[in-house]
Structures are given as C-alpha cells and as structure tokens.
N, C-alpha and C. Protein backbone atom coordinates (compact mmCIF):
# COMPACT_ATOMS: atom_id res chain seq x y z
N UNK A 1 131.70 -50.30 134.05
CA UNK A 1 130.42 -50.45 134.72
C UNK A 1 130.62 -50.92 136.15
N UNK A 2 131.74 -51.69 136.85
CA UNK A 2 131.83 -52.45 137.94
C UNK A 2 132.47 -50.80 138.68
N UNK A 3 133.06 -50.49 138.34
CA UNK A 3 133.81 -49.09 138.66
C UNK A 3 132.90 -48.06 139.06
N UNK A 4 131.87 -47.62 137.73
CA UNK A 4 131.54 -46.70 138.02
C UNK A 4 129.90 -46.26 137.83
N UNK A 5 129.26 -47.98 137.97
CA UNK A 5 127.52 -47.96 137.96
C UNK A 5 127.40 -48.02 136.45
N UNK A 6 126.12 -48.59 136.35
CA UNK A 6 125.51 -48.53 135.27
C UNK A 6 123.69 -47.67 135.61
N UNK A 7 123.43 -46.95 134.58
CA UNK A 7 121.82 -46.30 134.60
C UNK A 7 121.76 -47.48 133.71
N UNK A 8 120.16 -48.55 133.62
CA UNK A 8 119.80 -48.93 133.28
C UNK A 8 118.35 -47.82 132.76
N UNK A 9 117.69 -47.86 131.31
CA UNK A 9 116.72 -46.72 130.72
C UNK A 9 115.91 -47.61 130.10
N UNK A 10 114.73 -47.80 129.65
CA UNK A 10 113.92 -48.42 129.12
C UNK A 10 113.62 -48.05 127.62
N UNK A 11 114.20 -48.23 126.75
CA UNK A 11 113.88 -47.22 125.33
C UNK A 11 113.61 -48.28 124.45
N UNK A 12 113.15 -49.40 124.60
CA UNK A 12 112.01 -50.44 124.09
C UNK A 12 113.06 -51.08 123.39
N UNK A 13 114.55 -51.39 123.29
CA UNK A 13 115.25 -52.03 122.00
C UNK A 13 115.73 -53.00 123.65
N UNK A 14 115.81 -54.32 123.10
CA UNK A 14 116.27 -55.15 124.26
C UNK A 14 117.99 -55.40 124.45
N UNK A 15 118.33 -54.71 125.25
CA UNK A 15 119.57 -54.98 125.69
C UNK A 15 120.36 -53.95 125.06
N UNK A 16 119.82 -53.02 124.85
CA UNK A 16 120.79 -51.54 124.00
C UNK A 16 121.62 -51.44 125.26
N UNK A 17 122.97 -50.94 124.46
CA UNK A 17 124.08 -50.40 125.24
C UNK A 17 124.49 -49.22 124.47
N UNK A 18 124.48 -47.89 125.23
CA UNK A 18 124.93 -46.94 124.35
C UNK A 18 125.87 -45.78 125.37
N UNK A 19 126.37 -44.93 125.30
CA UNK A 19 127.01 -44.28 125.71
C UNK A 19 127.56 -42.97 125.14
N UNK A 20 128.20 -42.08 125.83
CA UNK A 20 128.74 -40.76 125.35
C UNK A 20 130.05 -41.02 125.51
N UNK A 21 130.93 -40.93 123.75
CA UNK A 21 132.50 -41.66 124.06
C UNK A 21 133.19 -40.10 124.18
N UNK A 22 132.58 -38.66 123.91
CA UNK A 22 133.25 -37.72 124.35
C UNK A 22 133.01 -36.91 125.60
N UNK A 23 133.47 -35.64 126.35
CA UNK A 23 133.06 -34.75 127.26
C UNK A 23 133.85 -33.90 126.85
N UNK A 24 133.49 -32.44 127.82
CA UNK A 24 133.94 -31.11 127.53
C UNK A 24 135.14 -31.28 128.73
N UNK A 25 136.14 -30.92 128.24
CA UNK A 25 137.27 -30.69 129.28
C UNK A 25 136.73 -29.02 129.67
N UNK A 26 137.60 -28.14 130.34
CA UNK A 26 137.50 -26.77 131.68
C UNK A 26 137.98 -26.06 130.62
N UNK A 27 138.54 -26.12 129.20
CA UNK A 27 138.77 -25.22 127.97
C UNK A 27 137.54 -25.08 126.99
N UNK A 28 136.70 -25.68 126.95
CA UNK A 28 135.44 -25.62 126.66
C UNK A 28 135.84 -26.96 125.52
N UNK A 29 136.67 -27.41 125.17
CA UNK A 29 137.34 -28.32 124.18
C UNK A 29 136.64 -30.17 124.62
N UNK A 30 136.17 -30.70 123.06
CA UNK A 30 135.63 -32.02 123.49
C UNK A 30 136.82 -32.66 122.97
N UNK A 31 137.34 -34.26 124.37
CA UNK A 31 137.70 -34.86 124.74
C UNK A 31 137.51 -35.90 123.94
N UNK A 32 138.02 -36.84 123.56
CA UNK A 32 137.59 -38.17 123.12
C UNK A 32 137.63 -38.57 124.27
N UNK A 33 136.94 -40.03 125.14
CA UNK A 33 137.11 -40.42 126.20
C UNK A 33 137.37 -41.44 126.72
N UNK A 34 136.90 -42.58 125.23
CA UNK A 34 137.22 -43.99 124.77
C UNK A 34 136.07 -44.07 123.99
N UNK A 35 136.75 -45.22 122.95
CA UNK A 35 136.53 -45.40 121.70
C UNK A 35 135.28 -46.07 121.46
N UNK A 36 134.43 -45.63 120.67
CA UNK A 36 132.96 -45.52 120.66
C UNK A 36 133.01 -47.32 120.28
N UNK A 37 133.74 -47.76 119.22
CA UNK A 37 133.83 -49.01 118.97
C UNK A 37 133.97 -50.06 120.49
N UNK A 38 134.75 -49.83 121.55
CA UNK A 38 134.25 -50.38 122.79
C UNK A 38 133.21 -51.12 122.83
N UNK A 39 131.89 -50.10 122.64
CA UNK A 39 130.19 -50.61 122.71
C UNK A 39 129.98 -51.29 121.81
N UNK A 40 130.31 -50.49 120.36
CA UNK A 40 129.35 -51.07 119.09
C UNK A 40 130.06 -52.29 118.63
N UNK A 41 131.38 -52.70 118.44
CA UNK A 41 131.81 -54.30 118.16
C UNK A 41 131.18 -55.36 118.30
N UNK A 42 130.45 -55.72 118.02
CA UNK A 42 129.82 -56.98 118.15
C UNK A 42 130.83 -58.56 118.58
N UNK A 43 131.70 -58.29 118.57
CA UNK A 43 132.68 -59.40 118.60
C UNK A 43 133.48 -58.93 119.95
N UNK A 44 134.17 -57.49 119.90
CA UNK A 44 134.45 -57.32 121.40
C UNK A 44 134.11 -56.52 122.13
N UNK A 45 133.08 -55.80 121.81
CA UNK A 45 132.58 -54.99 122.57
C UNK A 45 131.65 -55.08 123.27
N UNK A 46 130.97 -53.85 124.06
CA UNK A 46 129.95 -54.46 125.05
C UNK A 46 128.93 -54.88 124.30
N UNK A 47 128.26 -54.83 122.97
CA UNK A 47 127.39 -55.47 122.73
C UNK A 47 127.37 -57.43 122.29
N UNK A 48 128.59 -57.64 122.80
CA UNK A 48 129.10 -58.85 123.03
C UNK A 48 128.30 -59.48 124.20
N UNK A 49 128.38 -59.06 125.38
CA UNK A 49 127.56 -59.30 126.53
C UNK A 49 126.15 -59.99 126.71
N UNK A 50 126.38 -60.72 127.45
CA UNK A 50 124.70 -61.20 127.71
C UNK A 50 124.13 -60.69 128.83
N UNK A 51 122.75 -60.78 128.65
CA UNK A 51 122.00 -60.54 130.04
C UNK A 51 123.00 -61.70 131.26
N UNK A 52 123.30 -62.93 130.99
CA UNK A 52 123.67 -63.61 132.02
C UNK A 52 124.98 -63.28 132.60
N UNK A 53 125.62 -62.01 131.76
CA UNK A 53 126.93 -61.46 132.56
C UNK A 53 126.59 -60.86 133.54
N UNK A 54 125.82 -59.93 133.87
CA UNK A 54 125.53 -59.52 135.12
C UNK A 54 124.83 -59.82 136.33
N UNK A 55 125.24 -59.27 137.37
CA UNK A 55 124.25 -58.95 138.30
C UNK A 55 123.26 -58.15 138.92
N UNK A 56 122.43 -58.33 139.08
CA UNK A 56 121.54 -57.25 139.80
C UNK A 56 121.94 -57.77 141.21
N UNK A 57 121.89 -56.15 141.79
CA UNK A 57 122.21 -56.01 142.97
C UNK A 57 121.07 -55.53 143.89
N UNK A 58 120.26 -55.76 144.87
CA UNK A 58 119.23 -55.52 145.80
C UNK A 58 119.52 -54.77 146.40
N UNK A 59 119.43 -53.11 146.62
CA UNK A 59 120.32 -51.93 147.67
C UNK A 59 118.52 -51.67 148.38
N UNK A 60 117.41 -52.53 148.56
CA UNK A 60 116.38 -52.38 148.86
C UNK A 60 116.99 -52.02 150.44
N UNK A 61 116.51 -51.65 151.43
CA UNK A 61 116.72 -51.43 152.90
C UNK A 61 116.00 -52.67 153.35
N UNK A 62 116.61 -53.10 154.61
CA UNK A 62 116.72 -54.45 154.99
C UNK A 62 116.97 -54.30 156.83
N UNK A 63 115.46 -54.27 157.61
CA UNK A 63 115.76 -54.40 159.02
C UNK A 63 115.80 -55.50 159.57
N UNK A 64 117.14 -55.76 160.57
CA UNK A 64 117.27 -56.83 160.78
C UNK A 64 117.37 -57.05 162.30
N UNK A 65 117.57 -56.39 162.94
CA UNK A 65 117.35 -55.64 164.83
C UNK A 65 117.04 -54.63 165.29
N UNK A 66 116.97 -54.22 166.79
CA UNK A 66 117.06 -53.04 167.45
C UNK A 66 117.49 -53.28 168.63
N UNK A 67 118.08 -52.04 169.05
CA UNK A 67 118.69 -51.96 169.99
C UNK A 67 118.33 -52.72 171.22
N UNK A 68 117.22 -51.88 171.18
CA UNK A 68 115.71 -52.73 172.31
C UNK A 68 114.43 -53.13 171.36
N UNK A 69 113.90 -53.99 171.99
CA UNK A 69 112.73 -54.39 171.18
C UNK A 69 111.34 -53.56 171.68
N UNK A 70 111.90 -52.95 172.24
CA UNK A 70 110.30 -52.39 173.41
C UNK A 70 110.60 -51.03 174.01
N UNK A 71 109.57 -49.89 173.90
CA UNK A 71 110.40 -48.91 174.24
C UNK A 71 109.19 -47.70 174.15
N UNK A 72 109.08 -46.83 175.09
CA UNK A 72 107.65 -46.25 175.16
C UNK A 72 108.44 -44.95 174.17
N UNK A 73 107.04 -44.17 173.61
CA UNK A 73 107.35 -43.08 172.40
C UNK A 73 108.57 -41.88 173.20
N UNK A 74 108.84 -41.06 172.27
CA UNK A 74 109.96 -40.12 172.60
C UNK A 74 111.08 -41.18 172.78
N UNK A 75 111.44 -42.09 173.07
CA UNK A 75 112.97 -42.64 173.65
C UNK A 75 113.69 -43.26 171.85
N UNK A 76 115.06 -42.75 171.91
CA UNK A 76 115.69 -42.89 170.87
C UNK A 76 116.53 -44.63 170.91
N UNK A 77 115.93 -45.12 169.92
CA UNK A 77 116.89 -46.24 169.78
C UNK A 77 117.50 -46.70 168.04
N UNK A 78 118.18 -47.73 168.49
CA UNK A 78 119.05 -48.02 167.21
C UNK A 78 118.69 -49.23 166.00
N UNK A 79 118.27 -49.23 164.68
CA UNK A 79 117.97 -49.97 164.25
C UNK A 79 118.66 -50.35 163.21
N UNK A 80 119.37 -51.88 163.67
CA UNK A 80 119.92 -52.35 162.46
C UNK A 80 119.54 -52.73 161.26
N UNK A 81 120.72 -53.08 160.75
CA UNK A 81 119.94 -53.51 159.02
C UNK A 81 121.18 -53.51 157.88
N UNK A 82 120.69 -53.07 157.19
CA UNK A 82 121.68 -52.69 155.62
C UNK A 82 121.14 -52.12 154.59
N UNK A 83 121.52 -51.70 153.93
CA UNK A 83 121.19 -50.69 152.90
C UNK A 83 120.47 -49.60 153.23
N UNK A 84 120.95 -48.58 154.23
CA UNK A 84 120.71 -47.68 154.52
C UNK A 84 121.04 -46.14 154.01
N UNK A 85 122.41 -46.51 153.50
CA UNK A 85 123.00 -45.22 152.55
C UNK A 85 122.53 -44.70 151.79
N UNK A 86 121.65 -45.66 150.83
CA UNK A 86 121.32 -45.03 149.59
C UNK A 86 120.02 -44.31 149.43
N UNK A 87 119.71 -43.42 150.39
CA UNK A 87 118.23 -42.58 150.16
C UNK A 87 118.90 -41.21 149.74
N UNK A 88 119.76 -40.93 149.86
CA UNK A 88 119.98 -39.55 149.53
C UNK A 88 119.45 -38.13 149.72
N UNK A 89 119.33 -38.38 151.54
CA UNK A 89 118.89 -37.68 152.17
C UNK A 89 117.54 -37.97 152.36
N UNK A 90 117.10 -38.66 151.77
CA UNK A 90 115.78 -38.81 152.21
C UNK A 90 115.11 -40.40 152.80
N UNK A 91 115.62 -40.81 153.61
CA UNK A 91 115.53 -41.48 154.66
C UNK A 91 114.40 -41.36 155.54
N UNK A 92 113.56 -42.30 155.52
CA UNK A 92 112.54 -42.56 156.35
C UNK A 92 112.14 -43.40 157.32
N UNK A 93 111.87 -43.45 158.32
CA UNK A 93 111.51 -44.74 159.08
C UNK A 93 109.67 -44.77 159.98
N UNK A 94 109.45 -46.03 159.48
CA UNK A 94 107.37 -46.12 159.76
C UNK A 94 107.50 -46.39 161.04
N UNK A 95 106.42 -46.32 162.25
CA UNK A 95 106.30 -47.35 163.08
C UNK A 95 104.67 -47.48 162.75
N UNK A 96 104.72 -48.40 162.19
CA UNK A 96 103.24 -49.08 161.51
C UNK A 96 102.87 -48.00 160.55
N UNK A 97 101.63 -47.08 160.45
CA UNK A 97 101.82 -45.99 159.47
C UNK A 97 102.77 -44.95 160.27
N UNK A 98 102.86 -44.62 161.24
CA UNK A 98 103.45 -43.25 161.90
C UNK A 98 104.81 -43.35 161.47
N UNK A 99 105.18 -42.06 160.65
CA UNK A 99 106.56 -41.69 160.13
C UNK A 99 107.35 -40.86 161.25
N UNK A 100 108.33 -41.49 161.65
CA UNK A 100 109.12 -41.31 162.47
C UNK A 100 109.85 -39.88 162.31
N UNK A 101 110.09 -38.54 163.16
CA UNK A 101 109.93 -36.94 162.39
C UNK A 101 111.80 -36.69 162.96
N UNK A 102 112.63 -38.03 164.16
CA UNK A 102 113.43 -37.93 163.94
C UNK A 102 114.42 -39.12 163.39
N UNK A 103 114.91 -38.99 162.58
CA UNK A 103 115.82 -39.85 162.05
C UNK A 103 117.41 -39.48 161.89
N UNK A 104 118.17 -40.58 162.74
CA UNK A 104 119.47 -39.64 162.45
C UNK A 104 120.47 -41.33 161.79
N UNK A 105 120.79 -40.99 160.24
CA UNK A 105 121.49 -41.77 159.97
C UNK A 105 122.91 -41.87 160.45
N UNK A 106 123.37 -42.84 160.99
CA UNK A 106 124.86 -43.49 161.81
C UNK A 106 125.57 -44.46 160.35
N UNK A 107 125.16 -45.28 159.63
CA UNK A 107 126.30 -45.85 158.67
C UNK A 107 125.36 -46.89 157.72
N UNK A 108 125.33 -47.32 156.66
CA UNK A 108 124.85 -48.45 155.79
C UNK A 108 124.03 -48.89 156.69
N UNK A 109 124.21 -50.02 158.04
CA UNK A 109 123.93 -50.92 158.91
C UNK A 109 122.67 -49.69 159.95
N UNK A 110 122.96 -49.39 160.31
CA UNK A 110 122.67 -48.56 161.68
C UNK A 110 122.06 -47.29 161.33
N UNK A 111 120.58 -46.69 161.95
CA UNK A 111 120.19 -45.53 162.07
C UNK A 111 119.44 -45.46 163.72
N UNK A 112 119.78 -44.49 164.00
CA UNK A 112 118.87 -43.81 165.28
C UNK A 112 117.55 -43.32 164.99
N UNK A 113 116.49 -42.96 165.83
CA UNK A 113 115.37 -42.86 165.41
C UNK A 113 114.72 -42.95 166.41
N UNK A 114 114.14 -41.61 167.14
CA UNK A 114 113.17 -41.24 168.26
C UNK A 114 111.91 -42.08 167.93
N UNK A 115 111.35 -42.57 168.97
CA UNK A 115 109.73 -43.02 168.67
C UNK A 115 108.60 -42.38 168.32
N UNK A 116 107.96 -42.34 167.72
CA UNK A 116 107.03 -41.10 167.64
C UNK A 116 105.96 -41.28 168.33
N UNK A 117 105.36 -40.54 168.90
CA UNK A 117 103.82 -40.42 169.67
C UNK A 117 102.59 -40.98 168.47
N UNK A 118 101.85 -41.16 169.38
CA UNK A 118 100.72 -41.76 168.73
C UNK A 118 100.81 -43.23 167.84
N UNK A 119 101.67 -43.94 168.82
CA UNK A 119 102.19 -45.55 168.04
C UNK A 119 102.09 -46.12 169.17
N UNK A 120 101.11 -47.23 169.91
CA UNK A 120 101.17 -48.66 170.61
C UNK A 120 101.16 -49.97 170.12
N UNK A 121 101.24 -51.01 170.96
CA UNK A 121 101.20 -52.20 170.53
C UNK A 121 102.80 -52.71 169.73
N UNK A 122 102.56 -53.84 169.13
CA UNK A 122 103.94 -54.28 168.85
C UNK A 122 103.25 -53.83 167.15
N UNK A 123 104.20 -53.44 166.45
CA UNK A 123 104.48 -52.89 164.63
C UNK A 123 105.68 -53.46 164.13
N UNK A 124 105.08 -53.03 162.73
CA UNK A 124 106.29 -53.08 161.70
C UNK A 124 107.04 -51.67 162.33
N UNK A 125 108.50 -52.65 161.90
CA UNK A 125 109.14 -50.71 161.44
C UNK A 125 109.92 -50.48 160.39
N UNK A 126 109.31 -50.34 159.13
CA UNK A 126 109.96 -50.45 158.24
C UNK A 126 110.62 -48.93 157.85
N UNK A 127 112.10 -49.07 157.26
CA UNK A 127 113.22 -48.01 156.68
C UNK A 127 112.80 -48.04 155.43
N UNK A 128 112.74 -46.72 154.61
CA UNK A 128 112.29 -46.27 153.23
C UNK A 128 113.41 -45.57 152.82
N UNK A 129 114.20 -45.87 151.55
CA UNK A 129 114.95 -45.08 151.42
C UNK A 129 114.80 -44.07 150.10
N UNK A 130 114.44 -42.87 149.50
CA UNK A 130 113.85 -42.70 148.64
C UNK A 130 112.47 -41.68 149.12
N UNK A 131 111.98 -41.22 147.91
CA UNK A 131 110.78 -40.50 148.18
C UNK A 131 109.59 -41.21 147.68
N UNK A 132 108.65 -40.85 148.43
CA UNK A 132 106.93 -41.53 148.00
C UNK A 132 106.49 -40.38 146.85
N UNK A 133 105.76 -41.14 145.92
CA UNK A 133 105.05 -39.69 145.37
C UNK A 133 103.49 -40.22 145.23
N UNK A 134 102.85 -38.92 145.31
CA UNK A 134 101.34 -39.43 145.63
C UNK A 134 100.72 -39.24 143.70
N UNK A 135 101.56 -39.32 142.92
CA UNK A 135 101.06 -38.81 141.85
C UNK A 135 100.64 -41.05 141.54
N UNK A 136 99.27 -40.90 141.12
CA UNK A 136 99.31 -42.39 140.52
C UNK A 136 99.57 -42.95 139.45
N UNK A 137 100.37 -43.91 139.11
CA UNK A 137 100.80 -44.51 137.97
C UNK A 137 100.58 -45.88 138.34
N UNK A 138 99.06 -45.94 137.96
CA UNK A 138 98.75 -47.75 137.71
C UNK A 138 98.99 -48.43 136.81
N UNK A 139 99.33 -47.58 135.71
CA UNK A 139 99.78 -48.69 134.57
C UNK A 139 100.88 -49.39 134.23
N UNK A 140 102.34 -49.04 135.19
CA UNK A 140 103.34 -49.47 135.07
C UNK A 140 104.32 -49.44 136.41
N UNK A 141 103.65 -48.98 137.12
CA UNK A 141 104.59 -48.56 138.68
C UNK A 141 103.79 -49.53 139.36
N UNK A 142 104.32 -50.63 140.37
CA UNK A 142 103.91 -51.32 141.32
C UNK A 142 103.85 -50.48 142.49
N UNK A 143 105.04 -49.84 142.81
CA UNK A 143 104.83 -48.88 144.09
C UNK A 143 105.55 -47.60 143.72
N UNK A 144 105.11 -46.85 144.56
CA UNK A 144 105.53 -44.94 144.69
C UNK A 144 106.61 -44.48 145.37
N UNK A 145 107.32 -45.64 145.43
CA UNK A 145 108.79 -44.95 145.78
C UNK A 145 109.70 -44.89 145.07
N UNK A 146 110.70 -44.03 144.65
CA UNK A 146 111.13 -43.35 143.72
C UNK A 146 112.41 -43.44 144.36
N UNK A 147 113.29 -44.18 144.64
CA UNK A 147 114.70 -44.58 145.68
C UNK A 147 114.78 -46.43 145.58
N UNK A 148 115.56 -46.63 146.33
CA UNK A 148 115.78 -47.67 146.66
C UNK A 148 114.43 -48.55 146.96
N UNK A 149 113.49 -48.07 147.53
CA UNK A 149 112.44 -48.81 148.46
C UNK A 149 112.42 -48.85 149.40
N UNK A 150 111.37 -49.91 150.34
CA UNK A 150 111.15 -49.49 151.60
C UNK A 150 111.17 -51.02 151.76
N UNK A 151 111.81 -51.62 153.26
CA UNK A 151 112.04 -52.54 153.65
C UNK A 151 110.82 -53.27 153.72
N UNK A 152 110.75 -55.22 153.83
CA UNK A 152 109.71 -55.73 153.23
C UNK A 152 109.20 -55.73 154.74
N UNK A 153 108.09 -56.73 155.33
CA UNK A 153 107.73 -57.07 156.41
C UNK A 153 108.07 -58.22 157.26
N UNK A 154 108.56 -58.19 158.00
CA UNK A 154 109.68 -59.42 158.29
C UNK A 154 109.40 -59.79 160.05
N UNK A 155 109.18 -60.77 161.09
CA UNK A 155 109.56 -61.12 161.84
C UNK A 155 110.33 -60.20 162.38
N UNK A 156 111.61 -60.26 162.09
CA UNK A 156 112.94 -59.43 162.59
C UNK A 156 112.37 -57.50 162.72
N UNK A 157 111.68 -57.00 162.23
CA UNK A 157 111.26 -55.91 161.98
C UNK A 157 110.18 -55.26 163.05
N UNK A 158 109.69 -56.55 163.72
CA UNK A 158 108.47 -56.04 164.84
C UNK A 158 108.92 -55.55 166.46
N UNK A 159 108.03 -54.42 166.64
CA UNK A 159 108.38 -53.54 167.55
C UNK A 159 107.38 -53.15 168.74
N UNK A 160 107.66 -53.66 169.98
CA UNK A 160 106.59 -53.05 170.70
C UNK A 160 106.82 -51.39 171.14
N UNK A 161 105.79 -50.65 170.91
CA UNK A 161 105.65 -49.29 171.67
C UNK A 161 104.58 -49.31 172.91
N UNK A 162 105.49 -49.36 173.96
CA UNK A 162 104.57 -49.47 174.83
C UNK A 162 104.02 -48.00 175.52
N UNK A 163 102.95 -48.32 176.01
CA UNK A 163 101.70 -47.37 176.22
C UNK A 163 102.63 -46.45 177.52
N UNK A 164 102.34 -45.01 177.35
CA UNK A 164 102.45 -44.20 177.89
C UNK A 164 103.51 -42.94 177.68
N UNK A 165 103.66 -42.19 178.36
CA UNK A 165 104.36 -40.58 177.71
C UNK A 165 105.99 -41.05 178.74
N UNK A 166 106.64 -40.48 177.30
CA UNK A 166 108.31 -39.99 178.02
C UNK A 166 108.41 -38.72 177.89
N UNK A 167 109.20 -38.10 178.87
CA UNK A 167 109.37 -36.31 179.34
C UNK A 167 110.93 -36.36 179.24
C-alpha cells in the first residue's frame, strides 16, 4: 500500500480489506501474485491493522504565492503552491468566478496562468484539480468535484486585477 496506493470503496462492512491475489500474465495464463492469506489472517495479515495505522494524506491544491500580486488581464504570471500534479489533466484555475482559459502546468509547486478578461478588483484565485460535475448529489456529496479539490480561501490566495486592457 505505501508502494503502490491504496483505492479506498465504500461497501458498508467497516474496515474491509480485500484484494485480487491473481492476474493474467501476456500468455493469457493466471498468475498467483501473493498469497490471499496476506489479507485474510487475522493474526498477520492485513486484517490485523487498525484504522490508527494509517495516514490520510491531503493532495487537496494549496495556493500559497504569486509571482506578482497585481497584474492587469492578458499578462501571464506564476502561482505557487502544492499539490498541483494530481488533476490529471484537468487543472483549473478561478480568478473569483472567472475560469482562467490559459493554464500551463510547470511542476507540483508552480503553474502559469494568463489573466482572464472580465476580472477587477483584488480575488480569490483558487487551483481546482479534478472535474466539476453539474449533476446534483445532495444526499451524500458535499461538493462536485470529482479530483483532488479545489484550493480553500486563504489570505495568501488574494489577487488584484487591475482595471484595464493588455495588447
């Protein structure tokens, strides 16, 4: 699991651990892959484990500077942070509602990101990593992003766009 992730699934039994101990090798032939007893042992296996062995890890997106703090629309600047990798192509950045149409990811920390027109005053600018979906699920979804999330509202995150056109 430290190696190679865990999917956490919701299938109502608390703390199930289950797994696939075979695969198909390139002969069409199934593999044993490790020993199903691993999981099911109660004494040494993973169902040995407590919730207090792990960690949860926060890969939420997290802005924490910019290049410049102030900067009229069209001009490209740099916004730090972390947890930027994990949208999987689908990477977003707000300036207040206005979704930013260029985004060019640079590393985890760092994305570029033209200003967009029709944004003044000082904003949030929050990084989304993940997709929105407009389908509603009030009964169990707090929010509609379907990724990592979208960075919270922070001090560190506010941005003036100041008034007027770049050519």
């Amino acid at each position: 699991m430290k190696d190679y992730g865990l999917i956490v699934v919701d299938n109502a039994a608390n703390f199930f651990v289950s797994g696939a101990s075979d695969s198909m090798d390139v002969n069409n032939q199934i593999t044993l892959t490790w020993n199903n007893d691993d999981i099911q042992d109660e004494f040494r296996g993973l169902k040995n484990l407590k919730f207090s062995d792990f960690e949860a890890v926060d890969l939420t997106p997290r802005v924490t500077g910019f290049s410049t703090n102030r900067a009229m629309p069209g001009a490209t600047i740099t916004i730090f942070g972390k947890n930027f990798s994990g949208a999987a192509g689908s990477l977003a950045v707000y300036f207040g509602a206005v979704r930013a149409s260029t985004v060019t990811y640079v590393d985890d920390r760092h994305i570029r990101v033209v200003i967009p027109r029709g944004v003044t005053g000082t904003v949030h600018v929050r990084v989304q990593a993940g997709r929105s979906s407009a389908i509603a699920a009030t009964e169990n979804v707090k929010g509609t992003v379907f990724g990592y999330g979208i960075s919270s509202l922070t001090a560190a995150d506010l941005f003036t766009v100041l008034f007027g056109r770049r050519f």
